[in-house]
N, C-alpha and C. Protein backbone atom coordinates (compact mmCIF):
# COMPACT_ATOMS: atom_id res chain seq x y z
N UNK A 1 -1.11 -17.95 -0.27
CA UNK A 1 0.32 -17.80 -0.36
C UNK A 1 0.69 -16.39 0.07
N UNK A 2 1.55 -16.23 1.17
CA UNK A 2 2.01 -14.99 1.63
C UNK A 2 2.47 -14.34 0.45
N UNK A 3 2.66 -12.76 0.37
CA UNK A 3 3.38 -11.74 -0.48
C UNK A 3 4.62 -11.62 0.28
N UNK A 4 5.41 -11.56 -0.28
CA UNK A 4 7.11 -11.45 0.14
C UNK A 4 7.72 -10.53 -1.11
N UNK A 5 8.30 -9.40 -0.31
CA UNK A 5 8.37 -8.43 -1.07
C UNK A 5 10.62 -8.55 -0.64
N UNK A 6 11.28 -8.12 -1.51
CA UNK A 6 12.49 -7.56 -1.05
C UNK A 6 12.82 -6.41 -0.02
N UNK A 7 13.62 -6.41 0.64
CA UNK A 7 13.88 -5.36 1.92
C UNK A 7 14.44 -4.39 1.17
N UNK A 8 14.59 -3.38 0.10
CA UNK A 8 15.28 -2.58 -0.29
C UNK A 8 13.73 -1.96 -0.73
N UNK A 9 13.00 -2.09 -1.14
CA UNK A 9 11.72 -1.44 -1.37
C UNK A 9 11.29 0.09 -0.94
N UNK A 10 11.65 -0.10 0.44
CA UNK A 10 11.44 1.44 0.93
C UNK A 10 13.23 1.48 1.74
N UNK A 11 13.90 2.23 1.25
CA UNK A 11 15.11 1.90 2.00
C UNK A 11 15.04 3.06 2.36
N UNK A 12 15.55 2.97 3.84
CA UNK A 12 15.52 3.77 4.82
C UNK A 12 16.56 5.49 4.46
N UNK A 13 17.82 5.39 3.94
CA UNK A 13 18.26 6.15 2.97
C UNK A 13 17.55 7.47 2.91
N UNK A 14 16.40 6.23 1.54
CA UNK A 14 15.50 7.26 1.03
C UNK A 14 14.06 7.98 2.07
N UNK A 15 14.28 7.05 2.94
CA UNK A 15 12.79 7.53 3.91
C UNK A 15 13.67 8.81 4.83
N UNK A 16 14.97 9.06 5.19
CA UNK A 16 15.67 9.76 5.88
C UNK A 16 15.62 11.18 4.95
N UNK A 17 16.21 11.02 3.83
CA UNK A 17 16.26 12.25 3.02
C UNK A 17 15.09 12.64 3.04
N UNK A 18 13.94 11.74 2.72
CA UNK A 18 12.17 12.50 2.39
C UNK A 18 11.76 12.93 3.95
N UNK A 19 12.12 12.74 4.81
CA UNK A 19 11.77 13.19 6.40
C UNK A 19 12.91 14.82 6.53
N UNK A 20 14.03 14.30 6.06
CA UNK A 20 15.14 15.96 6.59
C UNK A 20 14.41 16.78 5.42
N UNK A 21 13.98 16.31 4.37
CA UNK A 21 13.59 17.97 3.30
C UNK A 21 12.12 18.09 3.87
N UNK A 22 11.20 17.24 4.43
CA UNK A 22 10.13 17.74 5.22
C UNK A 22 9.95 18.48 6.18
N UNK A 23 11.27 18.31 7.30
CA UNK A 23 11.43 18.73 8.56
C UNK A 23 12.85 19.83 8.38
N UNK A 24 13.22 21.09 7.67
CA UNK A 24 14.52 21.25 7.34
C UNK A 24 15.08 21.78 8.75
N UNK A 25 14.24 22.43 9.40
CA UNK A 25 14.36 23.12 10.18
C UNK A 25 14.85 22.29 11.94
N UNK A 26 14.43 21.17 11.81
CA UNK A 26 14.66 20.13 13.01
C UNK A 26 15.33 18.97 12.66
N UNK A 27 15.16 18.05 13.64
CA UNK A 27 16.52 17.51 13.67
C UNK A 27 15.82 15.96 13.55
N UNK A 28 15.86 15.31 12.63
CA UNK A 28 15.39 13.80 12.28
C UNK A 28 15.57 12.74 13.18
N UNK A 29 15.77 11.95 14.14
CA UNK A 29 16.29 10.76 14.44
C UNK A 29 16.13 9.85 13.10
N UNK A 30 17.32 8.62 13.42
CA UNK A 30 17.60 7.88 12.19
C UNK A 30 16.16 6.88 13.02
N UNK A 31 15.89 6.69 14.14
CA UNK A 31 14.68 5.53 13.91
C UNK A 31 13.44 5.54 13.45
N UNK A 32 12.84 7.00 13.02
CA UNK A 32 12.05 7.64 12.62
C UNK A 32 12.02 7.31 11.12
N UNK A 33 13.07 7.21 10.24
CA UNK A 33 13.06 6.45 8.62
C UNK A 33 13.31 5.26 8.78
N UNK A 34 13.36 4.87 10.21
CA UNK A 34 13.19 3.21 9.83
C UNK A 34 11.66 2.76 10.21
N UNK A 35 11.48 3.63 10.69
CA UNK A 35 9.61 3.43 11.33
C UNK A 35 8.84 3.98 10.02
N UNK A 36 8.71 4.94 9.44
CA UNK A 36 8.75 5.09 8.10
C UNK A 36 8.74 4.14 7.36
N UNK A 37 9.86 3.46 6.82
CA UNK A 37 9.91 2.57 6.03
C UNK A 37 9.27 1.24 6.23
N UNK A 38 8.93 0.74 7.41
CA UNK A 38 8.37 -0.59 7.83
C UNK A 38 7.03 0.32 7.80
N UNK A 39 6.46 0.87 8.09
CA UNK A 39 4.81 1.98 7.96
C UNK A 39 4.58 2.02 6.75
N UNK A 40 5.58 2.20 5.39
CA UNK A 40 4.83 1.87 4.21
C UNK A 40 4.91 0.61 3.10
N UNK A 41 6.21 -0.12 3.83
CA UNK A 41 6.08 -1.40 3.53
C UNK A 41 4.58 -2.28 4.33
N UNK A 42 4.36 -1.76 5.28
CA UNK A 42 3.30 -2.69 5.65
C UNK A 42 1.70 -2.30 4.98
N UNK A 43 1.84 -1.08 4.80
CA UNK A 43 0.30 -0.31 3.85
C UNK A 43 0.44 -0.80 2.37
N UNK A 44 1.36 -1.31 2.07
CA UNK A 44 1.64 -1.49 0.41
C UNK A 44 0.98 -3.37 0.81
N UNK A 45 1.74 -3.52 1.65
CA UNK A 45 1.63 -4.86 1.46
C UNK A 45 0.13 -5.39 1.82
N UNK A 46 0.04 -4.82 2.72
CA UNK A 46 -1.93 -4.55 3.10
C UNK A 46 -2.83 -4.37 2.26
N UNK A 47 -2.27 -3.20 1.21
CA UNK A 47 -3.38 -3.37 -0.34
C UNK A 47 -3.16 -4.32 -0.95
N UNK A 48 -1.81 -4.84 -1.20
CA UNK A 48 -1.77 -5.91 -2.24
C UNK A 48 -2.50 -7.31 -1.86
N UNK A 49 -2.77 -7.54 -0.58
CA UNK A 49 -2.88 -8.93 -0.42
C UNK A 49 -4.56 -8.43 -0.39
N UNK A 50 -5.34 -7.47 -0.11
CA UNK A 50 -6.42 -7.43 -0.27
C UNK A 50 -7.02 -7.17 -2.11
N UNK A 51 -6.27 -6.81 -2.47
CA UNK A 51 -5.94 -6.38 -3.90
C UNK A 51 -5.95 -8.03 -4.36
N UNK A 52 -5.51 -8.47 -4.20
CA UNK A 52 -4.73 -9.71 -4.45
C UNK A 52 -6.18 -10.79 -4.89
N UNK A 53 -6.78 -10.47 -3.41
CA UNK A 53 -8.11 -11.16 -3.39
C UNK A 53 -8.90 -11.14 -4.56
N UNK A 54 -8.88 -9.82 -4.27
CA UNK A 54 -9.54 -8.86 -5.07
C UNK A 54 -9.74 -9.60 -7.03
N UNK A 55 -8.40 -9.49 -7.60
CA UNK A 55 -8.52 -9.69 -8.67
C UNK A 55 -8.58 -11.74 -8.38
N UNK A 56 -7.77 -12.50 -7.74
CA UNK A 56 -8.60 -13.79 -8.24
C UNK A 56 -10.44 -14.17 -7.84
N UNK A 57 -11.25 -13.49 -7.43
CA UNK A 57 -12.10 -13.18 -7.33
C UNK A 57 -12.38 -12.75 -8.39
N UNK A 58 -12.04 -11.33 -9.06
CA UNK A 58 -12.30 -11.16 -11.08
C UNK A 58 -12.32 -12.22 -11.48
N UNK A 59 -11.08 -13.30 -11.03
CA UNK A 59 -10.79 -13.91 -12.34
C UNK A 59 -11.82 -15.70 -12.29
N UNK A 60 -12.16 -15.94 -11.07
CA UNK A 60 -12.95 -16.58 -10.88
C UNK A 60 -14.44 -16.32 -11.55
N UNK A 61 -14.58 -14.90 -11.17
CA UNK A 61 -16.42 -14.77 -12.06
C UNK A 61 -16.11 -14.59 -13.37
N UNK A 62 -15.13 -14.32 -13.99
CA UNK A 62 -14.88 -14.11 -15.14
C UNK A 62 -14.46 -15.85 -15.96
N UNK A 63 -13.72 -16.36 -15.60
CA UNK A 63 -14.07 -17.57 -16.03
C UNK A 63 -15.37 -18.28 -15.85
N UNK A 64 -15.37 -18.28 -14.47
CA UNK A 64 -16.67 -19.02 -14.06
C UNK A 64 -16.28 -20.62 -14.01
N UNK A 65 -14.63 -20.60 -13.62
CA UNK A 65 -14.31 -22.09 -12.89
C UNK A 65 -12.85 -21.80 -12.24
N UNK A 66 -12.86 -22.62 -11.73
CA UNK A 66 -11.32 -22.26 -10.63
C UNK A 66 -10.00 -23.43 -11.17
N UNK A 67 -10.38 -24.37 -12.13
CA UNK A 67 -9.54 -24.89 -12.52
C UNK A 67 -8.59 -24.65 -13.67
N UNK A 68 -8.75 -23.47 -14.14
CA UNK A 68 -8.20 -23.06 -15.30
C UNK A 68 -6.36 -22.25 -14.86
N UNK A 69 -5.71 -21.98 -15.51
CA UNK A 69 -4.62 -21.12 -15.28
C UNK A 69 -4.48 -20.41 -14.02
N UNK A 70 -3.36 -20.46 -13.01
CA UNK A 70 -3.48 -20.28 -11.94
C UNK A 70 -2.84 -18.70 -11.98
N UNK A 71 -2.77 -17.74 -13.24
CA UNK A 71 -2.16 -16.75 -13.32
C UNK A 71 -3.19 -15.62 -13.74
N UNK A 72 -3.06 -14.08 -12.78
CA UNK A 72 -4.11 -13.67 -13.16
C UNK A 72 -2.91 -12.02 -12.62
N UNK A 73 -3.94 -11.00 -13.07
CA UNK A 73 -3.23 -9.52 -13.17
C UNK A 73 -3.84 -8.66 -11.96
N UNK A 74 -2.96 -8.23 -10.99
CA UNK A 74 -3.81 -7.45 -10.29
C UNK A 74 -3.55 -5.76 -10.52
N UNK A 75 -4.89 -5.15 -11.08
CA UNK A 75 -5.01 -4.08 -11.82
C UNK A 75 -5.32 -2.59 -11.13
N UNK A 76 -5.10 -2.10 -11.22
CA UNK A 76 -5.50 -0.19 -10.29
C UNK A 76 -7.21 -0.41 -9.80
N UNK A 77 -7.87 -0.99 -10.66
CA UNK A 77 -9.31 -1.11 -9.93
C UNK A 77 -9.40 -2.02 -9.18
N UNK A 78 -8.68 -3.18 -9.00
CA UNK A 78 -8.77 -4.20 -8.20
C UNK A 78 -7.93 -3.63 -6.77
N UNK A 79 -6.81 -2.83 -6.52
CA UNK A 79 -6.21 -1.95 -6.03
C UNK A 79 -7.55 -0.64 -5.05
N UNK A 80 -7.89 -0.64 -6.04
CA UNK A 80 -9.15 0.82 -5.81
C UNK A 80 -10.53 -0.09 -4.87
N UNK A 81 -10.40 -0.86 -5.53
CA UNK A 81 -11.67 -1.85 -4.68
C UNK A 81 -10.92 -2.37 -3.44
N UNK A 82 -9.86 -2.60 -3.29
CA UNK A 82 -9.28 -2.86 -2.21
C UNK A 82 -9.74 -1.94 -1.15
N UNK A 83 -9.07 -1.05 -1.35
CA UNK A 83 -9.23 0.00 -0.66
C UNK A 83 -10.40 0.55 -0.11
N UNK A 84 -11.09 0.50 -1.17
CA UNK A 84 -12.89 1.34 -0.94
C UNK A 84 -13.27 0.40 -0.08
N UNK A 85 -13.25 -1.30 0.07
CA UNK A 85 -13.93 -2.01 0.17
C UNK A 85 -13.77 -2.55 1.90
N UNK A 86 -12.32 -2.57 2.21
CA UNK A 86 -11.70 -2.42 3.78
C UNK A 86 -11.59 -1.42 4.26
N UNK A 87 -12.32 -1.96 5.95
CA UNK A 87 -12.76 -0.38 6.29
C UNK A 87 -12.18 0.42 6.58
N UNK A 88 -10.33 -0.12 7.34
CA UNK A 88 -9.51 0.14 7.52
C UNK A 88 -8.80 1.33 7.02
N UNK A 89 -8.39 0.47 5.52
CA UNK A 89 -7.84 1.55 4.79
C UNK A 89 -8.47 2.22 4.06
N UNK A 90 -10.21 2.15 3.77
CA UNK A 90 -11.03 3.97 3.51
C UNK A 90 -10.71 4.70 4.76
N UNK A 91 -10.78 4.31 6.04
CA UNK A 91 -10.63 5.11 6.64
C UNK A 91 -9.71 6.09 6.79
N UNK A 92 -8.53 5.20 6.20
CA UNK A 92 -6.86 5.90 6.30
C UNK A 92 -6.96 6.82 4.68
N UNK A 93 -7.19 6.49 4.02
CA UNK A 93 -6.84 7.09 2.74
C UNK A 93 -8.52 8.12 2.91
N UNK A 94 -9.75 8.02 3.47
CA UNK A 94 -10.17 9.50 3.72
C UNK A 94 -9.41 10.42 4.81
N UNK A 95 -9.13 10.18 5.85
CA UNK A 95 -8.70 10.96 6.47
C UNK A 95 -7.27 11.65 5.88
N UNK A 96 -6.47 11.21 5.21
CA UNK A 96 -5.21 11.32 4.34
C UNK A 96 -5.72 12.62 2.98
N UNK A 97 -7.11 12.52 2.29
CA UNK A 97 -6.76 12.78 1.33
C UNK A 97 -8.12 14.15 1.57
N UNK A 98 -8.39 13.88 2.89
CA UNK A 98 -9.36 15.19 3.57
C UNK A 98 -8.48 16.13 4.40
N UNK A 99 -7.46 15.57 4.81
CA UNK A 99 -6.38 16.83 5.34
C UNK A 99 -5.13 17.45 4.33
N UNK A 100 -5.27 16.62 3.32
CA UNK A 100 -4.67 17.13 2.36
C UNK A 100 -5.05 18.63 1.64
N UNK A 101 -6.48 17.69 1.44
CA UNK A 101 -7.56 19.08 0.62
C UNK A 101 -7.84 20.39 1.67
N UNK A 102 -7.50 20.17 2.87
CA UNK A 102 -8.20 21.34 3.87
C UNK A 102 -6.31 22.13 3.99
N UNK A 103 -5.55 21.61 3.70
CA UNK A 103 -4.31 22.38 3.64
C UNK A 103 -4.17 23.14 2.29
N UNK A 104 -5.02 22.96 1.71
CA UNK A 104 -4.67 24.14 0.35
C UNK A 104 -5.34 25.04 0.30
């Protein structure tokens, strides 16, 4: 089942203001917070559906049958295993959180 999220999630608004107090000094285009905003609607939605996996997979070895309650929690480690586990996004979140650390 696809994830379908609401369009107000990352509203562009707010992706415009967080780009002009980043950039004070230059001059924003408005398509730049809309590219923004579809760039982290699509990374959110990318963990969750791997995330997603992630925990009915918990909840499968943890019962140890697939016919039980079709409702299950997806949790910061199931989130964290997402991540670690596609190569994709370790790649994005090391390179993210290694240029972070080399700027301080």
């Amino acid at each position: 089942m696809p994830l379908v999220f609401p369009a107000s999630r990352f509203p562009t608004s707010v992706c415009m203001e967080l780009l002009k107090s980043s950039f004070p000094q230059g001059r924003v285009h408005p398509a730049a917070a809309v590219y923004l905003a579809s760039t982290l609607e699509y990374l959110g939605a990318e963990i969750l559906e791997v995330a997603d996996t992630k925990a009915q997979e918990r909840k499968r070895t943890k019962s140890g049958r697939s016919s039980e309650s079709s409702r299950y929690r997806i949790t910061l480690e199931d989130m964290l295993q997402a991540i670690y586990y596609d190569d994709e996004l370790k790649k994005l979140v090391d390179t993210v959180f290694k240029k972070n650390g080399e700027d301080k």
